[in-house]
Protein backbone atom coordinates (compact mmCIF):
# COMPACT_ATOMS: atom_id res chain seq x y z
CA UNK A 1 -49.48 26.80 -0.54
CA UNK A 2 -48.56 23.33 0.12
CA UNK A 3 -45.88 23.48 3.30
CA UNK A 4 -42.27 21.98 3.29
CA UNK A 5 -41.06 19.54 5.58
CA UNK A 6 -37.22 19.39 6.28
CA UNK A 7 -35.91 16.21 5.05
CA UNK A 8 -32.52 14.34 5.05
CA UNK A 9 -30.76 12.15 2.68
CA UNK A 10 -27.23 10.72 2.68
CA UNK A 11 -25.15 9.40 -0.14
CA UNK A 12 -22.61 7.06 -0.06
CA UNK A 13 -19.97 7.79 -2.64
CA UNK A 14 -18.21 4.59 -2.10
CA UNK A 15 -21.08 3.94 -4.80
CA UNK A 16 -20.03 7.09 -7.12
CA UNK A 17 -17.45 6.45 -9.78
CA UNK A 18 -15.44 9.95 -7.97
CA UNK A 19 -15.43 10.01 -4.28
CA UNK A 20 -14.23 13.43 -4.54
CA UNK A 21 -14.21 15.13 -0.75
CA UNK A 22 -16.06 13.04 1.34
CA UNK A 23 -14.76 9.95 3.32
CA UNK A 24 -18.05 8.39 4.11
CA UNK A 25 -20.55 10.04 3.14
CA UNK A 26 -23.16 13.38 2.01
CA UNK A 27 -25.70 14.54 3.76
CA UNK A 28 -28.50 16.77 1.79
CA UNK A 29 -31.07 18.71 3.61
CA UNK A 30 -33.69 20.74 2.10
CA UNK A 31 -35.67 22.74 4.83
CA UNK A 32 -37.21 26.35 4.88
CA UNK A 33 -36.95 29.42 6.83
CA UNK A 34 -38.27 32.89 6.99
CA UNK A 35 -39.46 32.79 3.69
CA UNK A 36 -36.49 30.84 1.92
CA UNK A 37 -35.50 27.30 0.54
CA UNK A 38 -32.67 25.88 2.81
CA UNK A 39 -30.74 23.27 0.44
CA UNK A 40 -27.74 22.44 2.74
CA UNK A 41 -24.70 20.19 1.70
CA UNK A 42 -22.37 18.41 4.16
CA UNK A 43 -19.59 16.42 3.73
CA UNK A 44 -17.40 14.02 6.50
CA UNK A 45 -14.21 14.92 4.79
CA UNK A 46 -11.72 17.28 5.91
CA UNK A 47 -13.56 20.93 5.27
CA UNK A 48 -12.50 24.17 4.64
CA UNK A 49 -10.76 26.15 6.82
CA UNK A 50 -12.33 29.41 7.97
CA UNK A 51 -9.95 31.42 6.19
CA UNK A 52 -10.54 29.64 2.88
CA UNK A 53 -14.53 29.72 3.04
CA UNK A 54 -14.95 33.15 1.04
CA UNK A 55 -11.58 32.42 -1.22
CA UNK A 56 -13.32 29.16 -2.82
CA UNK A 57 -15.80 30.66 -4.44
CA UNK A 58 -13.15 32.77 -6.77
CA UNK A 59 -12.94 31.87 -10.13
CA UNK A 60 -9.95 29.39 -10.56
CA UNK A 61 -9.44 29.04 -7.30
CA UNK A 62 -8.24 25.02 -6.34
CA UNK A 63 -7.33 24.83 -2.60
CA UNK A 64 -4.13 22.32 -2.30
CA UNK A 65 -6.07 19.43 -0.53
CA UNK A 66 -9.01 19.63 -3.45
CA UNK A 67 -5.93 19.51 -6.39
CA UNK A 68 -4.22 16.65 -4.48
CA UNK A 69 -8.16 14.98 -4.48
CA UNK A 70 -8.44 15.53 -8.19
CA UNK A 71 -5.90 16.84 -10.31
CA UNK A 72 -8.69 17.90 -13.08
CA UNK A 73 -10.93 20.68 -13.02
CA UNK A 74 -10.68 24.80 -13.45
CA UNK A 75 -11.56 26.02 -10.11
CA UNK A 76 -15.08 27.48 -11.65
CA UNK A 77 -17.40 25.53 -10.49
CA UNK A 78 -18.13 27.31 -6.80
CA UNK A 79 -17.81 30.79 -8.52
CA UNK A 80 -20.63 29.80 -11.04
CA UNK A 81 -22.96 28.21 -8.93
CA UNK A 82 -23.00 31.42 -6.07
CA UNK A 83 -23.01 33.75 -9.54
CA UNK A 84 -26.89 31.62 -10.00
CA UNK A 85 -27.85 31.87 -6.52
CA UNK A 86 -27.26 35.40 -6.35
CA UNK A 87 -28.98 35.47 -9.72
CA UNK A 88 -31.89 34.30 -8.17
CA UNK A 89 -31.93 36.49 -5.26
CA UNK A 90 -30.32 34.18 -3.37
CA UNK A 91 -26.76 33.32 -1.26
CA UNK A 92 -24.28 30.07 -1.32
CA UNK A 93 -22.02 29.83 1.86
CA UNK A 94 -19.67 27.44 3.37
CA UNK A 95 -20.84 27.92 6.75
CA UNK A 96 -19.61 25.96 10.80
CA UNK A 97 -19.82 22.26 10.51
CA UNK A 98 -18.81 19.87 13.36
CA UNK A 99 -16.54 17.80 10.77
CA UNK A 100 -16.33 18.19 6.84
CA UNK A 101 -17.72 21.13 4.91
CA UNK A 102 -21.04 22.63 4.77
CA UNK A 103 -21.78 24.69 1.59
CA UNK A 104 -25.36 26.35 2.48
CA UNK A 105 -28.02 27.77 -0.68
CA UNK A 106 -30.83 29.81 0.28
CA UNK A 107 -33.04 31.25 -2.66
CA UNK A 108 -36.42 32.99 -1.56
CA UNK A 109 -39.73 30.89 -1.61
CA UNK A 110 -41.68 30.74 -4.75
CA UNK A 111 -45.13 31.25 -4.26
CA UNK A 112 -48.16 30.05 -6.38
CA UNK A 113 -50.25 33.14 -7.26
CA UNK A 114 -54.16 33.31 -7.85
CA UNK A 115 -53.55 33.15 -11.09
CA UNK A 116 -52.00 30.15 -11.22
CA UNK A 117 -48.42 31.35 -12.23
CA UNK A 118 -45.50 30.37 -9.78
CA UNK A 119 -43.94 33.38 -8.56
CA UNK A 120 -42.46 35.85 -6.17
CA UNK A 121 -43.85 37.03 -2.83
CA UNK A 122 -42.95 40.75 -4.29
CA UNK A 123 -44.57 40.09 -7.82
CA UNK A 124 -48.20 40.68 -8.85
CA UNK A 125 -49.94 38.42 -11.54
C-alpha cells in the first residue's frame, strides 16, 4: 500500500476567469486519517456563518452574499456533490476556519487487494 503524504496547494483566482468567493486565494489539502481521504477546501473570503453551514447544502439554496457574488447558478451544486460523497460512503462539511470557508470531504481509503483489484477494506476479492 503505497502511504499518503499531506500536501498543500494554493490557487490564485486572480488567474481564473470567475473569482467567485475567495479574495486571495484557495488552499487544497489532501491528507489521510483513520482510514479516510481528507480533501479539504479553504477559501480567504468571507465564509459561512455557523448557522448557514448545514442550510447550503439544500437543493436551491443561494445564500445572499453568494447571489450578490454571482447572480447565475441553481443552488445545486453543494447538494449534489455531498449526495456523491455520501454515495461513496463518505461526508462533505463546512467545518471552523480562522477566516473564509472550509468545505471538508472524507471518503474511506481504497485499498489494493491481492488480487490486484482496487477496493474496500470491508470487501473480499
Amino acid at each position: 500500500m503505497t502511504r499518503c503524504r499531506p500536501s498543500t496547494w494554493t490557487w490564485a483566482p486572480w488567474r481564473a476567469r470567475w473569482p467567485r468567493h475567495a479574495r486571495t486565494h484557495v488552499e487544497l489539502t489532501v491528507a489521510h486519517a483513520g482510514g479516510q481521504a481528507v480533501l479539504s477546501v479553504t477559501d480567504d473570503g468571507t465564509g459561512i456563518a455557523p448557522q448557514d453551514r448545514e442550510r447550503v447544502f439544500e437543493r436551491f439554496t443561494r445564500l445572499p452574499e453568494a447571489r450578490r457574488r454571482d447572480p447565475s447558478g441553481s443552488g445545486l451544486g453543494l447538494a449534489i456533490s455531498r449526495e456523491i460523497a455520501e454515495a461513496h460512503r463518505g461526508t462533505l462539511r463546512v467545518e471552523d476556519s480562522p477566516a473564509g470557508a472550509r468545505f471538508v470531504l472524507r471518503l474511506p481509503r481504497a485499498v489494493a487487494a491481492p488480487c490486484g483489484n482496487v477496493r474496500r477494506r470491508s470487501e473480499a476479492c
